[in-house]
Each structure stands twice: as C-alpha cells, then as structure tokens.
N, C-alpha and C. Protein backbone atom coordinates (compact mmCIF):
# COMPACT_ATOMS: atom_id res chain seq x y z
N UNK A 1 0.82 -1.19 0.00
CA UNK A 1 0.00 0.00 0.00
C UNK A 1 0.86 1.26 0.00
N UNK A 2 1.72 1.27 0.84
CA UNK A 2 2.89 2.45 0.95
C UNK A 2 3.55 2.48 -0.53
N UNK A 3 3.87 1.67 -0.99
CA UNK A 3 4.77 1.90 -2.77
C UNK A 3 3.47 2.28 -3.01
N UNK A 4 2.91 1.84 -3.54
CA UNK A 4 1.73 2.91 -4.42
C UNK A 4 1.71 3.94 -4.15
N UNK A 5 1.87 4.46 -2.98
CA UNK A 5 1.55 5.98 -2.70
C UNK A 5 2.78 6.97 -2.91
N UNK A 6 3.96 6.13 -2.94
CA UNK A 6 5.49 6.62 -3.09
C UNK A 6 5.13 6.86 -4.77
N UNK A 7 4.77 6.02 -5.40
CA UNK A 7 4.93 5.79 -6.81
C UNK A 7 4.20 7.19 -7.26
N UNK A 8 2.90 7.13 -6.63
CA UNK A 8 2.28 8.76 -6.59
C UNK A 8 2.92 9.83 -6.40
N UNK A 9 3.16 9.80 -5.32
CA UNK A 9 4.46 10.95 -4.68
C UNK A 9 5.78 11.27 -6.10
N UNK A 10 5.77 10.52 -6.78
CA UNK A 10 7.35 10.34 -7.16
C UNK A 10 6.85 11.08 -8.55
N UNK A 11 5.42 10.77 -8.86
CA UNK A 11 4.39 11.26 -10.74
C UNK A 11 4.35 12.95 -10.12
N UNK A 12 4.22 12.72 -9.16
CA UNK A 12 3.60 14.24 -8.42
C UNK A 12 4.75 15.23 -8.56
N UNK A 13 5.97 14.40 -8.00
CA UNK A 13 7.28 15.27 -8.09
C UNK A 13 7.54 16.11 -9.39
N UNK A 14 7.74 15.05 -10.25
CA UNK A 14 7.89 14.68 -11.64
C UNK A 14 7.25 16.51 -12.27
N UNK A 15 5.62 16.57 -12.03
CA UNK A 15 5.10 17.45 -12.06
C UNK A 15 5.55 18.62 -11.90
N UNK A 16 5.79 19.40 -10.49
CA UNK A 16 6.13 20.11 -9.78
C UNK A 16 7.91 20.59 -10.47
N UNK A 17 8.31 19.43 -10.49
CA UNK A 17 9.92 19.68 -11.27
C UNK A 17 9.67 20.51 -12.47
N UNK A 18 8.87 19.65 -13.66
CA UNK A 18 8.83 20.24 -14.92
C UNK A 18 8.11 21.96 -14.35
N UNK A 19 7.13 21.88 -13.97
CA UNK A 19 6.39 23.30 -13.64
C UNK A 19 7.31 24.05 -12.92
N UNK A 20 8.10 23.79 -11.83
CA UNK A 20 8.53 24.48 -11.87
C UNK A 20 9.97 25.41 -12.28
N UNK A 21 10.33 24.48 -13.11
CA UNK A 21 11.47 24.79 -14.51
C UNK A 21 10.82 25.64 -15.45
N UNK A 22 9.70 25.31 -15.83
CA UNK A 22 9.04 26.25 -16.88
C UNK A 22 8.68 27.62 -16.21
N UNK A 23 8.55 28.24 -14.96
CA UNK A 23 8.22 28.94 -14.17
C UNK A 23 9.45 29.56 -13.97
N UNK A 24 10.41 29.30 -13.66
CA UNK A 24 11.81 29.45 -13.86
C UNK A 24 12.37 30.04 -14.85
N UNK A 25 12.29 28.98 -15.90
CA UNK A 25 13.22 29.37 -17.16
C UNK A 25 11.78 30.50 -17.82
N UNK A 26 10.90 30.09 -18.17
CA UNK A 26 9.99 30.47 -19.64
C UNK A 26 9.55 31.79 -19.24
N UNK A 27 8.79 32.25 -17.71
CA UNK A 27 8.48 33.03 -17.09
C UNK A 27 9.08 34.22 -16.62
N UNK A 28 10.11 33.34 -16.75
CA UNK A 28 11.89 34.71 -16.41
C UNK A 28 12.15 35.46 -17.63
N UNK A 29 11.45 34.73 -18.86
CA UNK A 29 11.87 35.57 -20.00
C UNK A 29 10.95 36.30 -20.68
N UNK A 30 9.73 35.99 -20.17
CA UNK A 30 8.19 36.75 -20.33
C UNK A 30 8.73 37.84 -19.74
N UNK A 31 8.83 37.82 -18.22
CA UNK A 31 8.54 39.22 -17.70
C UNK A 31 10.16 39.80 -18.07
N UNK A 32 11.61 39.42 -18.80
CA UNK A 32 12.07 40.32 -19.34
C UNK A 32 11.85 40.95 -20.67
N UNK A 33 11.40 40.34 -21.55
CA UNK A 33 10.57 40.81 -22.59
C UNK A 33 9.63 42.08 -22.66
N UNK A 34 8.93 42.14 -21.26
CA UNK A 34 7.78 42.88 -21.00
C UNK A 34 8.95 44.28 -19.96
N UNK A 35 9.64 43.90 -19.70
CA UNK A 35 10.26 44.96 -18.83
C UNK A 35 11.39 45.90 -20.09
N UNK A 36 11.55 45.08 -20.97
CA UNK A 36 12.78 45.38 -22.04
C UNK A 36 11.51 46.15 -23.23
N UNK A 37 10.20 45.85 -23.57
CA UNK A 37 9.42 46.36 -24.12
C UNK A 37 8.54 47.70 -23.43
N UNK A 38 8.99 48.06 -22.24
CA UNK A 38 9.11 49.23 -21.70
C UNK A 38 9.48 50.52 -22.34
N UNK A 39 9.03 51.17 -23.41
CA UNK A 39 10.23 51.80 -23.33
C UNK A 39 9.64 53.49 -23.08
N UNK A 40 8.54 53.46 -23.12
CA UNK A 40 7.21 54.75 -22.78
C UNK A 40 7.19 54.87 -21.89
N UNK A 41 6.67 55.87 -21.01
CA UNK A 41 6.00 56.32 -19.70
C UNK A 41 4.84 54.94 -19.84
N UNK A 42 4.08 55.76 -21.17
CA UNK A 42 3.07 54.50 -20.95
C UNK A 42 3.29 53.08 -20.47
N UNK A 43 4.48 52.29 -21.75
CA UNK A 43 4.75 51.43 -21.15
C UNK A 43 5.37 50.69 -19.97
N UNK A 44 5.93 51.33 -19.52
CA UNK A 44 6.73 51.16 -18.25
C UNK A 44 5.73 51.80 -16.81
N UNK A 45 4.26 52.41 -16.76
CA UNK A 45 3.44 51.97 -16.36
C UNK A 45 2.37 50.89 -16.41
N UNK A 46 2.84 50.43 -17.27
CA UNK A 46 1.73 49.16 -17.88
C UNK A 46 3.22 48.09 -17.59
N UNK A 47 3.98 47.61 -17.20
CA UNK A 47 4.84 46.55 -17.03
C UNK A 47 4.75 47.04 -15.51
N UNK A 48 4.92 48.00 -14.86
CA UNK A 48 5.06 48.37 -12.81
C UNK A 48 3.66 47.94 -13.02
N UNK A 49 2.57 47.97 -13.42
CA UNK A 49 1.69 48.19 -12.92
C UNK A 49 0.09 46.73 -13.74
N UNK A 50 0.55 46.55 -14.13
CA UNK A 50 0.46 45.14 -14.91
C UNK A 50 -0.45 45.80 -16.23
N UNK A 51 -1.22 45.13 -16.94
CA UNK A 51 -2.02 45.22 -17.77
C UNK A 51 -3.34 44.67 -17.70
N UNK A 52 -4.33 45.33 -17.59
CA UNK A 52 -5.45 44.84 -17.22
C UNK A 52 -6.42 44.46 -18.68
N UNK A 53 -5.81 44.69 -19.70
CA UNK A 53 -6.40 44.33 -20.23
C UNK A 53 -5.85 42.58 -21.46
N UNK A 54 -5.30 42.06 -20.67
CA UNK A 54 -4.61 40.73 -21.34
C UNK A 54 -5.03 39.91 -20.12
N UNK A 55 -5.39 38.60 -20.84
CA UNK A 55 -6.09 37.34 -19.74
C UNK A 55 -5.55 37.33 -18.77
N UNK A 56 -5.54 37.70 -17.65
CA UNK A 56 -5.09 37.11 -16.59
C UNK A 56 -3.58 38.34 -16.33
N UNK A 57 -3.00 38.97 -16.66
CA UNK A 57 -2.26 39.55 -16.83
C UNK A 57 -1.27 39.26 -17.40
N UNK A 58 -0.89 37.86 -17.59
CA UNK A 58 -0.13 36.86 -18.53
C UNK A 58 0.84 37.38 -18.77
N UNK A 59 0.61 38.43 -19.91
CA UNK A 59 1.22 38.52 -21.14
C UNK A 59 2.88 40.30 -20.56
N UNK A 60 2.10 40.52 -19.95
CA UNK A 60 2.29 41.84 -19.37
C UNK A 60 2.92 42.21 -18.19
N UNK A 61 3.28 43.41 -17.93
CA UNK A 61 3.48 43.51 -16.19
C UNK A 61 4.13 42.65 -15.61
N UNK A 62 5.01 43.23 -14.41
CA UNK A 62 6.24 42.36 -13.59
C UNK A 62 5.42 41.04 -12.72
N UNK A 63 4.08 40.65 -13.48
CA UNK A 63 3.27 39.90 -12.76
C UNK A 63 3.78 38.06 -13.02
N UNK A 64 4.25 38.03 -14.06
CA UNK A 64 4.93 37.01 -14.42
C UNK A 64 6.28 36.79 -12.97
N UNK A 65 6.83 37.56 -12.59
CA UNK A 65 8.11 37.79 -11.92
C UNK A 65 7.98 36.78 -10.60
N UNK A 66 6.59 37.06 -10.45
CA UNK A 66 6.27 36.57 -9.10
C UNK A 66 6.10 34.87 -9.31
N UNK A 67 5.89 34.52 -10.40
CA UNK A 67 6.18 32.93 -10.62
C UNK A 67 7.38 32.31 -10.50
N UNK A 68 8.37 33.27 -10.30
CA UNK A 68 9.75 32.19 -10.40
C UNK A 68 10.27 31.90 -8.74
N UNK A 69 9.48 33.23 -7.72
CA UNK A 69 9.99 32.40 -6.64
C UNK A 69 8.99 30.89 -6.46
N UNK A 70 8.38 31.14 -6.97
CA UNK A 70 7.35 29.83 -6.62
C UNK A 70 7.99 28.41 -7.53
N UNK A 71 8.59 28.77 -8.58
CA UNK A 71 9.45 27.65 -9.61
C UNK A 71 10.17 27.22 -8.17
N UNK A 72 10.83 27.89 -7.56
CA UNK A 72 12.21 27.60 -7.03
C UNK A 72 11.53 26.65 -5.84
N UNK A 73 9.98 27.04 -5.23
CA UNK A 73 10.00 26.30 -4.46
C UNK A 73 9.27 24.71 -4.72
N UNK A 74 8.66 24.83 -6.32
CA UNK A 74 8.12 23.76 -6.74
C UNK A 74 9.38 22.61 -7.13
N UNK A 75 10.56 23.26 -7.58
CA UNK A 75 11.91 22.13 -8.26
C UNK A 75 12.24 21.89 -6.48
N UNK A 76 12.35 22.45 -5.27
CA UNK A 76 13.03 22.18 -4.25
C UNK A 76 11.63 21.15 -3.43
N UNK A 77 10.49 20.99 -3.88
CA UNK A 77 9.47 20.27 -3.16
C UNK A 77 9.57 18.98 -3.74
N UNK A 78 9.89 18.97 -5.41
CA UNK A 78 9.68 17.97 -6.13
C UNK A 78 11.11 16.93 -5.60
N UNK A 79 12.27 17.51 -6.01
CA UNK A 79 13.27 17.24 -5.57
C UNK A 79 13.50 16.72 -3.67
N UNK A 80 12.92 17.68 -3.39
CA UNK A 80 12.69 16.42 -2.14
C UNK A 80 12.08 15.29 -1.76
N UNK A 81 10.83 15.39 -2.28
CA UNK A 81 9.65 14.63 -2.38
C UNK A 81 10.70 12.98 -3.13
N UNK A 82 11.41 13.12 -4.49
CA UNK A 82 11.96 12.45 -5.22
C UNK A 82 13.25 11.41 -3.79
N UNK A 83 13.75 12.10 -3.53
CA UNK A 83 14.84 11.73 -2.83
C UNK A 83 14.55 11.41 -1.00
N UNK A 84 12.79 11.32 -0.80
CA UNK A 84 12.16 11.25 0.46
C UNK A 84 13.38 11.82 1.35
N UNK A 85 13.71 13.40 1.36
CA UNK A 85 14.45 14.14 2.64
C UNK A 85 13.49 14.45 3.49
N UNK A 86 14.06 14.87 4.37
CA UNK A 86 12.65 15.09 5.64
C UNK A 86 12.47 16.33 5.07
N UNK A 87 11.30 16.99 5.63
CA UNK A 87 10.31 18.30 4.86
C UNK A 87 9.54 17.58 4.01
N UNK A 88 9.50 16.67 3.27
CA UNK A 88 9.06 16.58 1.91
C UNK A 88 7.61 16.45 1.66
N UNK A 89 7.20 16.00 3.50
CA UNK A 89 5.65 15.49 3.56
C UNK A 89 5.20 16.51 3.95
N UNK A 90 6.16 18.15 4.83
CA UNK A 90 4.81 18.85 5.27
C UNK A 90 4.95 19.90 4.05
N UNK A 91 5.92 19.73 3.42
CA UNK A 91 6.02 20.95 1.89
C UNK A 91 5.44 20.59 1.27
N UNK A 92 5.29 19.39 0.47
CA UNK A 92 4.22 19.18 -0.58
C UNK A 92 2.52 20.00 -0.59
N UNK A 93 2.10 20.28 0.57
CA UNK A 93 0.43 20.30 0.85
C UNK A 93 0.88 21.93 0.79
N UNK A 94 2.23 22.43 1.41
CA UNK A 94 1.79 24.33 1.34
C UNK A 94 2.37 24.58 -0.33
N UNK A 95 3.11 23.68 -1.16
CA UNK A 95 3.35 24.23 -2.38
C UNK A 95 1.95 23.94 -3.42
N UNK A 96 1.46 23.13 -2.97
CA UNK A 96 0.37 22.61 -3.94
C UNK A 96 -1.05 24.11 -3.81
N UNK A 97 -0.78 24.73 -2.33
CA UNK A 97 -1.91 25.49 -2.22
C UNK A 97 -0.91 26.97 -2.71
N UNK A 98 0.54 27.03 -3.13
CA UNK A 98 0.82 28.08 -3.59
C UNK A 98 0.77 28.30 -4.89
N UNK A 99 0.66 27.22 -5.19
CA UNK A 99 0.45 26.59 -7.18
C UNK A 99 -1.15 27.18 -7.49
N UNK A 100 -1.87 26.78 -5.81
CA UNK A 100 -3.36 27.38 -6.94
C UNK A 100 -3.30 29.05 -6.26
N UNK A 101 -2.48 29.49 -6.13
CA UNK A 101 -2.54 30.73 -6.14
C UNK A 101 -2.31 31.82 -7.04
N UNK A 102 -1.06 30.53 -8.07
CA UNK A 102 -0.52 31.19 -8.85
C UNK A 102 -1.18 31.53 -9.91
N UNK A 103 -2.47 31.39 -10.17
CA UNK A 103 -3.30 31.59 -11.13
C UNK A 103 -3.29 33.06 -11.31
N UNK A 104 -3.74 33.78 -10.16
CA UNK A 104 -3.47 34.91 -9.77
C UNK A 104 -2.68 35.84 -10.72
N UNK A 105 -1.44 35.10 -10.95
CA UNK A 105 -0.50 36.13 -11.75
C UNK A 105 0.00 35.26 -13.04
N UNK A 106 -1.20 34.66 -13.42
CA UNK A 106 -0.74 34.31 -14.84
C UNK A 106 -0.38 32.61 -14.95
N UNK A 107 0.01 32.06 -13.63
CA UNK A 107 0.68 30.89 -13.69
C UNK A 107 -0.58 29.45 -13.56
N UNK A 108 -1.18 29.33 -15.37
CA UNK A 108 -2.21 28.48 -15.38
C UNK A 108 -1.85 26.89 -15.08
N UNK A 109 -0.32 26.77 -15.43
CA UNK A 109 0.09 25.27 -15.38
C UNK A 109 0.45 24.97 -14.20
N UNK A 110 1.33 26.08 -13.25
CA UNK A 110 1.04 25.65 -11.88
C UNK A 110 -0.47 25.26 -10.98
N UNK A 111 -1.28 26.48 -11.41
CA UNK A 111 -2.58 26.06 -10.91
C UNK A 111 -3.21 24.89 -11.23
N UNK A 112 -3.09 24.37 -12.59
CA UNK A 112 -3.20 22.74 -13.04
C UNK A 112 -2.49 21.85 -12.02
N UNK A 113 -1.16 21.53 -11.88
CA UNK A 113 -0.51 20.82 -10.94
C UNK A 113 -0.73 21.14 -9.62
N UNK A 114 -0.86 22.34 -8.98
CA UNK A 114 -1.57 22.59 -7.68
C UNK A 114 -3.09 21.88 -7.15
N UNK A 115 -3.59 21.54 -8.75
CA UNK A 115 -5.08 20.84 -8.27
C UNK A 115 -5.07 19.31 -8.07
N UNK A 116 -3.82 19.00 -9.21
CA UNK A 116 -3.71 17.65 -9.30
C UNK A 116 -3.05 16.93 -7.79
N UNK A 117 -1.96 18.19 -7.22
CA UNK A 117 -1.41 17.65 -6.05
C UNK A 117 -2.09 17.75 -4.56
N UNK A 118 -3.57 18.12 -5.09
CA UNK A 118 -4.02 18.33 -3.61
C UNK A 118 -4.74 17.23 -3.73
N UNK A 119 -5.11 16.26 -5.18
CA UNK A 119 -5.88 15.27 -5.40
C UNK A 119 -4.99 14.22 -4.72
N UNK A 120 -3.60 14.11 -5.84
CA UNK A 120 -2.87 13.60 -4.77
C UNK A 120 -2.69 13.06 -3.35
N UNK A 121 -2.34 14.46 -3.05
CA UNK A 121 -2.16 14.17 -1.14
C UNK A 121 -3.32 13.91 -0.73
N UNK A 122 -4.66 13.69 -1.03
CA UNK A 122 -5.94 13.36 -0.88
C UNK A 122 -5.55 12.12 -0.56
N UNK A 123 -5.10 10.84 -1.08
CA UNK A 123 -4.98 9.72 -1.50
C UNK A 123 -4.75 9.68 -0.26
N UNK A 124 -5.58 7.91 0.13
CA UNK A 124 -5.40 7.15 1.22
C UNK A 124 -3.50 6.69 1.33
N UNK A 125 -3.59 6.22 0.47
CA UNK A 125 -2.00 5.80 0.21
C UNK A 125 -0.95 6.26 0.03
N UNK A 126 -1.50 7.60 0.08
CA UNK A 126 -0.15 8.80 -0.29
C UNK A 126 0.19 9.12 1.05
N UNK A 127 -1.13 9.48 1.77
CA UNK A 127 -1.04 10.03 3.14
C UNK A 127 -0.64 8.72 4.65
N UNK A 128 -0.51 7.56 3.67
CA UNK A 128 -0.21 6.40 4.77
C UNK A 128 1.66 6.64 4.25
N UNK A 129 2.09 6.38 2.98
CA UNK A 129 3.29 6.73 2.68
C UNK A 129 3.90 7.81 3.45
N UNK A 130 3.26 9.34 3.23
CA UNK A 130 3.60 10.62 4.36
C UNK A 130 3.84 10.28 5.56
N UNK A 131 2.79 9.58 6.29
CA UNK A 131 3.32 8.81 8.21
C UNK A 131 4.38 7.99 7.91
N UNK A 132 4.07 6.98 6.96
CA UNK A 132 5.12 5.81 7.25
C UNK A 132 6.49 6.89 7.14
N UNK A 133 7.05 7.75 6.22
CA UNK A 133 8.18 8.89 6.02
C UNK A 133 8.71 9.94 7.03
N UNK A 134 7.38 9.90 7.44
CA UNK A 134 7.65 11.14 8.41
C UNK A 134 8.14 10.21 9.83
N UNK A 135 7.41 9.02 10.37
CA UNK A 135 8.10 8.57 11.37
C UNK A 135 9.20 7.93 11.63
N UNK A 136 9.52 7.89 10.07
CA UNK A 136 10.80 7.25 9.87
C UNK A 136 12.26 7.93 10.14
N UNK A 137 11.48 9.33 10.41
CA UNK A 137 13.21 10.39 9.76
C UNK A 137 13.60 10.48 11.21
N UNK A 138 14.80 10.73 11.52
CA UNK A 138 15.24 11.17 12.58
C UNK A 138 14.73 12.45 13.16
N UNK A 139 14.67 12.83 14.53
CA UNK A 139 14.23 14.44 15.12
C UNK A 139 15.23 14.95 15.52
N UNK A 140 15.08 16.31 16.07
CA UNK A 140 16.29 16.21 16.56
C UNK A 140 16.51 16.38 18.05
N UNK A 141 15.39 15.55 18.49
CA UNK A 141 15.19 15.47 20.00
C UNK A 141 15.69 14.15 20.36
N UNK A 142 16.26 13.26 18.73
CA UNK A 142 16.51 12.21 19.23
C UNK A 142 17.87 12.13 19.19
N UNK A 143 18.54 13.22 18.51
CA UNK A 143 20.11 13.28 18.73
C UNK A 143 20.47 13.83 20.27
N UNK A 144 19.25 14.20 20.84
CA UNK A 144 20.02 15.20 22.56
C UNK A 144 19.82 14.05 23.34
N UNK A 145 19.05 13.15 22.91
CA UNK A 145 18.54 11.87 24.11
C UNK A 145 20.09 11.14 23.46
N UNK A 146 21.01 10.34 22.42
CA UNK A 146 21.89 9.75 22.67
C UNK A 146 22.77 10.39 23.01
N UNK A 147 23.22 11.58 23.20
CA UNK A 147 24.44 12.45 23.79
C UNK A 147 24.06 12.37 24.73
C-alpha cells in the first residue's frame, strides 16, 4: 500500500519539477521581454503596474516575476519529495496550495498541478506513505537523548 503511494508521490514530483522549470526558465523571460518592451512612460506603467487588459495579466506587467519564486519552491518540493528528505511530507500540501494561487499572476500550469497535487495528497496511500516517512526520519530530539 505504501509503494503505491510513493509511486504517486514520485508522478507528483515529476510534475512540480517540470512546472517548476518552466516557471523558472519560460516566465523569467516573459517578464524580461515585457520589462525590455518598456520603453514609454506608458509602457513602463503598464509593465510596474500590470495590464489589465490581457487574460489574466499573462502577457504583461512584472506579474509574471512573481512565478519564479514559486518555480524555485516547486523544483526544491519535487526534488525532495523524489529523494524522500525530511520536509518533503509537510512541503508538498503548502506548495500545492501556492500553485493554486498562482493563477493569480498568470501561472495556469502551476494552478493545473496545484489541483492535481491536492488530489494527490488526498490519496489514502499517499497520506499512509507521508506517516510511514515522516516517522521514519530522525528528530532532533533524538540526537540530545543519545548524547
């Protein structure tokens, strides 16, 4: 029952990695595009100040910018999650609810993987995998008890 839910955990990572590479790399070059296409009063209030008139602000405005700290924390969730380090079980559930935030500023594929990973951690078997992981790791109340 626990491998199944690892095996989940591991599709989930998988996710979160690619998203947040594309959030990273693709997103980093949107909003320089849009900051380098500045070159007006006008425009360079419409990039500070986003564009209200493009879906979502997407296309426009330093609103893209705000996706790459979230890349950094989706490749460092996935990547843990991959390599079961400790964190990996209580990060997964706050990156998945920062993914559907990211809709907010344009970021539709995080919000896709943010829905899929709350389906995810839903799972009976994901969340028996999470205990079985989490009681497994060392604390560090248990390094002061052998000294």
């Amino acid at each position: 029952m626990a491998r199944a839910g690892l095996v989940k955990v591991d599709g989930l990572a998988t996710l979160q990695i690619v998203s947040g590479l594309f959030n990273l790399f693709v997103m980093s070059w949107v909003t320089t595009i849009a900051v380098a296409g500045a070159s007006s009063v006008v425009g360079l209030l419409v990039t500070v100040c986003g564009c209200p008139m493009s879906p979502l602000g997407v296309l426009c405005g330093l609103w893209p910018m705000t996706l790459v700290p979230l890349g950094v924390l989706e490749v460092t969730t996935g990547v843990l999650s991959v390599l079961r380090k400790p964190g990996w079980a209580w990060l997964a559930p706050l990156t998945a609810l920062a993914e559907l935030g990211s809709l907010a500023f344009g970021g539709l594929g995080s919000f896709v993987v943010g829905l899929v990973a709350l389906h995810v951690l839903h799972d009976a078997a994901v969340q028996n995998a999470m205990e079985d992981d989490a009681t497994s790791q060392p604390r560090l109340s248990d390094a002061y008890r052998d000294s």
